[in-house]
PDB file of N, CA and C in Angstrom:
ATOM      1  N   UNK A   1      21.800  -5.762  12.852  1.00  0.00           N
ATOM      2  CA  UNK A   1      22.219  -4.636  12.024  1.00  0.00           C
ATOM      3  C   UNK A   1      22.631  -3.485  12.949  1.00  0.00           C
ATOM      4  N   UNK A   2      23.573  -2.775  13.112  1.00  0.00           N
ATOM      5  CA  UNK A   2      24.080  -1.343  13.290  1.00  0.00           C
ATOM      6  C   UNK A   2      23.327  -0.421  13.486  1.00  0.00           C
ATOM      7  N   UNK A   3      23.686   0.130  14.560  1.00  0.00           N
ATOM      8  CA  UNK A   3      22.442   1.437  14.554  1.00  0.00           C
ATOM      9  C   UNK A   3      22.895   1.988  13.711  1.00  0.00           C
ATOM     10  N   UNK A   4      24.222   2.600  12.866  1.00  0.00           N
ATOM     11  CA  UNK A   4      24.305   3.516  11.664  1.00  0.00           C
ATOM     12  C   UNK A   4      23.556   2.764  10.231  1.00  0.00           C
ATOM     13  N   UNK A   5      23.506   1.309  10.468  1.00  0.00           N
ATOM     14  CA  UNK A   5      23.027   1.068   8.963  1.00  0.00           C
ATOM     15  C   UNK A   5      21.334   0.900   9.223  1.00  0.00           C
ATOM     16  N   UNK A   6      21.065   1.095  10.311  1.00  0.00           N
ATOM     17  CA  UNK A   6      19.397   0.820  10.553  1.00  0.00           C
ATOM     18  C   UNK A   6      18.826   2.400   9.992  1.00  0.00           C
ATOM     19  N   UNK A   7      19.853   3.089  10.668  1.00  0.00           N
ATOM     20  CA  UNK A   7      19.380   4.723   9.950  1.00  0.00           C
ATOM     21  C   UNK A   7      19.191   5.176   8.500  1.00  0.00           C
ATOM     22  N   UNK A   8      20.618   4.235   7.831  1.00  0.00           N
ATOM     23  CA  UNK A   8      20.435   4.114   6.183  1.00  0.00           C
ATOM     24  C   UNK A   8      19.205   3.752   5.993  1.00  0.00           C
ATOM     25  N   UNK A   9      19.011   2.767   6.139  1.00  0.00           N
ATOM     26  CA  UNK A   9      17.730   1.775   5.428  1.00  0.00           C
ATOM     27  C   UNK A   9      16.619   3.023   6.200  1.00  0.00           C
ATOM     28  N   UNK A  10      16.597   3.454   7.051  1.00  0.00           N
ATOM     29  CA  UNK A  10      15.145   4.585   7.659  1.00  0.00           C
ATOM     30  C   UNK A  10      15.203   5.876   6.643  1.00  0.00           C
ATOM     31  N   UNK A  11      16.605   6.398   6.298  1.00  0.00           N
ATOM     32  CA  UNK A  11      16.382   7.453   5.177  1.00  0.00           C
ATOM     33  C   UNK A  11      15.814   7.117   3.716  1.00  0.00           C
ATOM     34  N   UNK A  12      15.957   5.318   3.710  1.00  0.00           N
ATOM     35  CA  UNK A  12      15.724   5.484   2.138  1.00  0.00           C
ATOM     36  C   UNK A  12      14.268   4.963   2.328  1.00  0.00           C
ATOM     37  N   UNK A  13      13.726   4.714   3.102  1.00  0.00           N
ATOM     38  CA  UNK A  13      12.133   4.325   3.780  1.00  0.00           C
ATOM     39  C   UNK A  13      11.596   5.654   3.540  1.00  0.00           C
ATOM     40  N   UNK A  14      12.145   6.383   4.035  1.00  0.00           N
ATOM     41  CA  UNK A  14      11.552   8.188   4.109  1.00  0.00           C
ATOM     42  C   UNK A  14      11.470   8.882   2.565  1.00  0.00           C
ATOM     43  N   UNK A  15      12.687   8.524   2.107  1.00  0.00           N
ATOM     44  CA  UNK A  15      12.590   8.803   0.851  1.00  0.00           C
ATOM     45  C   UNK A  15      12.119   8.242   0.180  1.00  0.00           C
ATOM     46  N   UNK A  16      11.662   7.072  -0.213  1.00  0.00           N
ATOM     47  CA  UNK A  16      10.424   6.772  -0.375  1.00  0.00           C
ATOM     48  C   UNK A  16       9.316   7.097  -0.743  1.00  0.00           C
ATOM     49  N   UNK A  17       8.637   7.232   0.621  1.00  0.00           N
ATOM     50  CA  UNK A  17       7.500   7.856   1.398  1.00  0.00           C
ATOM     51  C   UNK A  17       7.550   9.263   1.013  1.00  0.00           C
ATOM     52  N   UNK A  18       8.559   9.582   0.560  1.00  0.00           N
ATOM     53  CA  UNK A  18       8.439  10.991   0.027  1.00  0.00           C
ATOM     54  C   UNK A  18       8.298  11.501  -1.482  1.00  0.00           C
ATOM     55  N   UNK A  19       8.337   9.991  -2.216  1.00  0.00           N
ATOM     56  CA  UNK A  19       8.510  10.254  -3.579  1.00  0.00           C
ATOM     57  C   UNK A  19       7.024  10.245  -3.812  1.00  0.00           C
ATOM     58  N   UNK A  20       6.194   8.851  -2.923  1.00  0.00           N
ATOM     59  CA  UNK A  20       4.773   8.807  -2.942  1.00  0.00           C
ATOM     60  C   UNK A  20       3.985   9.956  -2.738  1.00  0.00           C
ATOM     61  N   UNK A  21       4.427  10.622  -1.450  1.00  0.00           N
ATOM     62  CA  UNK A  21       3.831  11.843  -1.313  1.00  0.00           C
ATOM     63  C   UNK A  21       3.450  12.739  -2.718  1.00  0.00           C
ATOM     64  N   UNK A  22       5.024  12.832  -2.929  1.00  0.00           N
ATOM     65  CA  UNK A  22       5.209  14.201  -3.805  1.00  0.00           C
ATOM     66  C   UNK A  22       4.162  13.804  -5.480  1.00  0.00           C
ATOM     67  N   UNK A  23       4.200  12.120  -5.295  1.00  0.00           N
ATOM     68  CA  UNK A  23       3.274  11.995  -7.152  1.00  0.00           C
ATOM     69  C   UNK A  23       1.517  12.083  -6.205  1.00  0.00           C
ATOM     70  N   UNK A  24       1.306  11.466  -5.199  1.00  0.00           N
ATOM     71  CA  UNK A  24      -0.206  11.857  -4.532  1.00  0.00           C
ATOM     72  C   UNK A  24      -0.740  13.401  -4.477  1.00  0.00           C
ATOM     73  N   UNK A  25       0.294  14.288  -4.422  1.00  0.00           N
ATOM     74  CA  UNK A  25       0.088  15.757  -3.864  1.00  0.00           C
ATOM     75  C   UNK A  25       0.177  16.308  -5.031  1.00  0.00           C
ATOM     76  N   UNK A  26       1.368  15.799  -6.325  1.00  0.00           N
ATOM     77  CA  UNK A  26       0.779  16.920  -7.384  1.00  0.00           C
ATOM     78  C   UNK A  26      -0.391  15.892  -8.799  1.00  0.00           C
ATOM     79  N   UNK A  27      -0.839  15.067  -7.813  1.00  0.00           N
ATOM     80  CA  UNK A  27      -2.431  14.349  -8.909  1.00  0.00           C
ATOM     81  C   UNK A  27      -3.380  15.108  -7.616  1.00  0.00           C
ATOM     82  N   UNK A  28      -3.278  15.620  -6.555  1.00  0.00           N
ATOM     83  CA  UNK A  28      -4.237  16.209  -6.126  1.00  0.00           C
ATOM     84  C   UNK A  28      -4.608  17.843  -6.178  1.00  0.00           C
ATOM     85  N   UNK A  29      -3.598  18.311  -6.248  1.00  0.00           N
ATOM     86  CA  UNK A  29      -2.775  19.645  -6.558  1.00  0.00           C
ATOM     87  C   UNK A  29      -4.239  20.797  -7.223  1.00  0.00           C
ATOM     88  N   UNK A  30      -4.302  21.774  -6.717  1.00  0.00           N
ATOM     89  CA  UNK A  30      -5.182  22.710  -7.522  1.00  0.00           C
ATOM     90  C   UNK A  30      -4.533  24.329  -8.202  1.00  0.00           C
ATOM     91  N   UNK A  31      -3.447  24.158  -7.474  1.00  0.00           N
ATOM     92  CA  UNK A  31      -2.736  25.298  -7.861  1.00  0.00           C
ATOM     93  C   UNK A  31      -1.016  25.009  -7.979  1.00  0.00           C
ATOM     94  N   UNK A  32      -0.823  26.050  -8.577  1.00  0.00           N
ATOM     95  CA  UNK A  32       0.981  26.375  -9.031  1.00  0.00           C
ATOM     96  C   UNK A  32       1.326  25.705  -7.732  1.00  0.00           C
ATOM     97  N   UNK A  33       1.292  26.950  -6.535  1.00  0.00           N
ATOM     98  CA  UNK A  33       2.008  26.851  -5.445  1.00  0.00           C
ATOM     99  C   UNK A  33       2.228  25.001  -4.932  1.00  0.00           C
ATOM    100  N   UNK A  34       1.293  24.473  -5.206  1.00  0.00           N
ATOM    101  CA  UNK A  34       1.470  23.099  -4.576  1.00  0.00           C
ATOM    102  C   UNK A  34       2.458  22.561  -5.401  1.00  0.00           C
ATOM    103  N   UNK A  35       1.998  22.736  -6.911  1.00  0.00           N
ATOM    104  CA  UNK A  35       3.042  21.985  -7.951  1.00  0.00           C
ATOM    105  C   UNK A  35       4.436  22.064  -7.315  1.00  0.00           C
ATOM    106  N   UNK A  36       5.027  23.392  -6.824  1.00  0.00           N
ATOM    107  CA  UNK A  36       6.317  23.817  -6.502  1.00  0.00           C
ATOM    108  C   UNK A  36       6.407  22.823  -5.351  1.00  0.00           C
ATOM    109  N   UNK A  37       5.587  22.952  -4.233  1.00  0.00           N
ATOM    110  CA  UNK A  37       6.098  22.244  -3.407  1.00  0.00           C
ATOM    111  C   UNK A  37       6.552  20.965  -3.207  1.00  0.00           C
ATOM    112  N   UNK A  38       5.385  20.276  -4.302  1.00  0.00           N
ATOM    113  CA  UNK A  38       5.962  18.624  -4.450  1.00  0.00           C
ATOM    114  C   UNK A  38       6.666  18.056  -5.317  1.00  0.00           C
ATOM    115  N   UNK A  39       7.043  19.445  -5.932  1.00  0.00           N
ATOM    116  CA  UNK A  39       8.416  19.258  -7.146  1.00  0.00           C
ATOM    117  C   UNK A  39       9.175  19.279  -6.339  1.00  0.00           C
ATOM    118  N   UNK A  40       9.687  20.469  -5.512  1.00  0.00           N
ATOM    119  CA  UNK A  40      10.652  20.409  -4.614  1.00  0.00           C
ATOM    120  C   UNK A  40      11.085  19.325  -3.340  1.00  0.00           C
ATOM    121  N   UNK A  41       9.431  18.758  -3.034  1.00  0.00           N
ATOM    122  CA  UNK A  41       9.893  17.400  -2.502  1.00  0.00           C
ATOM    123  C   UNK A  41      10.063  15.986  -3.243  1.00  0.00           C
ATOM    124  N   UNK A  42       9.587  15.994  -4.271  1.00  0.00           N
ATOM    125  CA  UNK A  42      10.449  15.203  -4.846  1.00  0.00           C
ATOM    126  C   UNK A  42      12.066  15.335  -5.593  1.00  0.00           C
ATOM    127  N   UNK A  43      12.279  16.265  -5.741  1.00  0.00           N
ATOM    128  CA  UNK A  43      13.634  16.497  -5.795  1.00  0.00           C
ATOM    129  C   UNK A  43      14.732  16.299  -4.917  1.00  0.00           C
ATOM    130  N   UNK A  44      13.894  16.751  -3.613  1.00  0.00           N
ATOM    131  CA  UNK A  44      14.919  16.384  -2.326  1.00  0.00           C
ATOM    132  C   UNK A  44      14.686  14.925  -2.115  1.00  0.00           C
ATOM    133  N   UNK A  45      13.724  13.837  -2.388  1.00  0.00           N
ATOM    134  CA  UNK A  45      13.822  12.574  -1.988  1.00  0.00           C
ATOM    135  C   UNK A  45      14.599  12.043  -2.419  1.00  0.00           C
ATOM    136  N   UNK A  46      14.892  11.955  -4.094  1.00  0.00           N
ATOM    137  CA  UNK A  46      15.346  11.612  -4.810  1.00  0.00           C
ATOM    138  C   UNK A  46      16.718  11.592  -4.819  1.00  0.00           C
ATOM    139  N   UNK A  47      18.218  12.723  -3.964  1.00  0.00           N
ATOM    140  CA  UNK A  47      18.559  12.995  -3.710  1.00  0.00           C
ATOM    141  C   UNK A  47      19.201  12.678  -2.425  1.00  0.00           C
ATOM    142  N   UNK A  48      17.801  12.534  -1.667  1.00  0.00           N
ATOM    143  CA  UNK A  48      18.633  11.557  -0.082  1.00  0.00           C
ATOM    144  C   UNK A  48      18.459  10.861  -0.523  1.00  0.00           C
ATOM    145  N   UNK A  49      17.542   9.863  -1.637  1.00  0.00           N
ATOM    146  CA  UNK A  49      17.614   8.691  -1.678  1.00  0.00           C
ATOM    147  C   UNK A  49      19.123   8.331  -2.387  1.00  0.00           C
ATOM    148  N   UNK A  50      19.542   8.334  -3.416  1.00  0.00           N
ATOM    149  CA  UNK A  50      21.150   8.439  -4.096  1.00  0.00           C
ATOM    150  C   UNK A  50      21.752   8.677  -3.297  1.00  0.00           C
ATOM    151  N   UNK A  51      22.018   9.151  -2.211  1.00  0.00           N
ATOM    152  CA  UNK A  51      23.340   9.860  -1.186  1.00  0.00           C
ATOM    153  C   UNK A  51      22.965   8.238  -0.101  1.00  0.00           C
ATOM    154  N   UNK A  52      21.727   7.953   0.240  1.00  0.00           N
ATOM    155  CA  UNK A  52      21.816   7.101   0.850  1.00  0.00           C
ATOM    156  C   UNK A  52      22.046   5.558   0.637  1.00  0.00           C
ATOM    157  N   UNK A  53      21.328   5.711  -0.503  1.00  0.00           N
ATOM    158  CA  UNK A  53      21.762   4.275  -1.405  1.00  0.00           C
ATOM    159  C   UNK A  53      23.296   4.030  -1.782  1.00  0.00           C
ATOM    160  N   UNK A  54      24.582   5.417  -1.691  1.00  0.00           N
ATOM    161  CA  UNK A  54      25.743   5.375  -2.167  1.00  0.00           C
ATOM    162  C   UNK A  54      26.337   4.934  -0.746  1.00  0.00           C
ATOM    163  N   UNK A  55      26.015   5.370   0.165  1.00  0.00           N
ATOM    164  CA  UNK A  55      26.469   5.224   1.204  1.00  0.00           C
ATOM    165  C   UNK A  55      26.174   3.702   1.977  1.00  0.00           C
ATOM    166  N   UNK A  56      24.647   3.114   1.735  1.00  0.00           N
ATOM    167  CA  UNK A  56      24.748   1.649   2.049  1.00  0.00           C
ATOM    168  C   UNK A  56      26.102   0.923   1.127  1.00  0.00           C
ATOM    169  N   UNK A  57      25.769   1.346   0.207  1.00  0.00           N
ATOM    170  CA  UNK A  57      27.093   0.403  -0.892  1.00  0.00           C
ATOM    171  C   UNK A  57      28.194   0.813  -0.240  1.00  0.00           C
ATOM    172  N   UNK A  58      28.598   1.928   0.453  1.00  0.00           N
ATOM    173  CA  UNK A  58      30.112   2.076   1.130  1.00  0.00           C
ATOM    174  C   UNK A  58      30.175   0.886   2.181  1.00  0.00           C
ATOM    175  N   UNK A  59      29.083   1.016   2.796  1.00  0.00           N
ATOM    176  CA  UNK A  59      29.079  -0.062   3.770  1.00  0.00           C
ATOM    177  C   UNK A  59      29.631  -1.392   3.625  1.00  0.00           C
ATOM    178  N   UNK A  60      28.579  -1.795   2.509  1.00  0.00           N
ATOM    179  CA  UNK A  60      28.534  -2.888   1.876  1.00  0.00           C
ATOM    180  C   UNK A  60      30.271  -3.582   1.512  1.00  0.00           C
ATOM    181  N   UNK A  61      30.877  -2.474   0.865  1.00  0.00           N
ATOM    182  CA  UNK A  61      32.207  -2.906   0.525  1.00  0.00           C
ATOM    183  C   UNK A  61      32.964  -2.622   1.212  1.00  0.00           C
ATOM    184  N   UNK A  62      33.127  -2.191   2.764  1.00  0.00           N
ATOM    185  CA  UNK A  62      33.328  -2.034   3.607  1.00  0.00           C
ATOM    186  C   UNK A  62      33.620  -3.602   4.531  1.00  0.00           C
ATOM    187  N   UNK A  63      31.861  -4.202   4.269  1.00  0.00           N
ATOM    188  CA  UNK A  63      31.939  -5.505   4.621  1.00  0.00           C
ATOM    189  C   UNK A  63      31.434  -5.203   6.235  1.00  0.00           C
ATOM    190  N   UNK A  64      30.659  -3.873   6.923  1.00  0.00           N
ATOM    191  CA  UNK A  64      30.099  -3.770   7.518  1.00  0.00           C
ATOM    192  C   UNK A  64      28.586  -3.753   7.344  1.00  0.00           C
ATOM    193  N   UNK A  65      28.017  -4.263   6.185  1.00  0.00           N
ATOM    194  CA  UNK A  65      26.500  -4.219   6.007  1.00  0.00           C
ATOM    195  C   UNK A  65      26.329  -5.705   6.529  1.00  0.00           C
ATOM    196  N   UNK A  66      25.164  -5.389   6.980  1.00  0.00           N
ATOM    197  CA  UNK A  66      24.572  -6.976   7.349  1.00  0.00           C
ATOM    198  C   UNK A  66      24.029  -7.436   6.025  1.00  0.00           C
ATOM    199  N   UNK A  67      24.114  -8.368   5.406  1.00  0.00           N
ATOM    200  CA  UNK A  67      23.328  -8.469   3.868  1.00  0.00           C
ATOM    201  C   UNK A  67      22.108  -9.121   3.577  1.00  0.00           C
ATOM    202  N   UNK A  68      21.973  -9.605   5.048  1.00  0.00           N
ATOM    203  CA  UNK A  68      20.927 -10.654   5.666  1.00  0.00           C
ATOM    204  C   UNK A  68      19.397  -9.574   5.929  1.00  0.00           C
ATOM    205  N   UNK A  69      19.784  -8.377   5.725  1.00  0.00           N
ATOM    206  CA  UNK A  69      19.199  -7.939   6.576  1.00  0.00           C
ATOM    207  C   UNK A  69      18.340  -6.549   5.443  1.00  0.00           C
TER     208      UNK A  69
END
């Protein structure tokens, strides 16, 4: 695989990892201020995740994705 498509697949790993975060942090949450914060990170995951998932598919039909992979 491509070092540009190894990076795809690492942003949508992150994003991810960031959606988990953001539902762990507001079931642990004691105040507003946190709510905001893991609203706001889940908003941004959600977000690289779509931009990155659009962009493997460019690949893809491109016919530069590894599909194996």
């Amino acid at each position: 695989m491509k070092p540009c498509d190894q990076n795809i697949v690492k942003a949508i790993e992150i994003a991810e990892e960031m959606i988990k975060l953001a539902a762990q942090g507001d079931a642990d949450r004691e105040d507003n201020g946190c709510g905001i914060l893991y609203g706001i990170i889940l908003d941004s995951a959600y977000k690289i995740k779509k931009i990155a998932e659009e962009e493997k598919e460019a690949h893809i039909k491109k016919g530069w994705w590894d599909k194996n992979k």
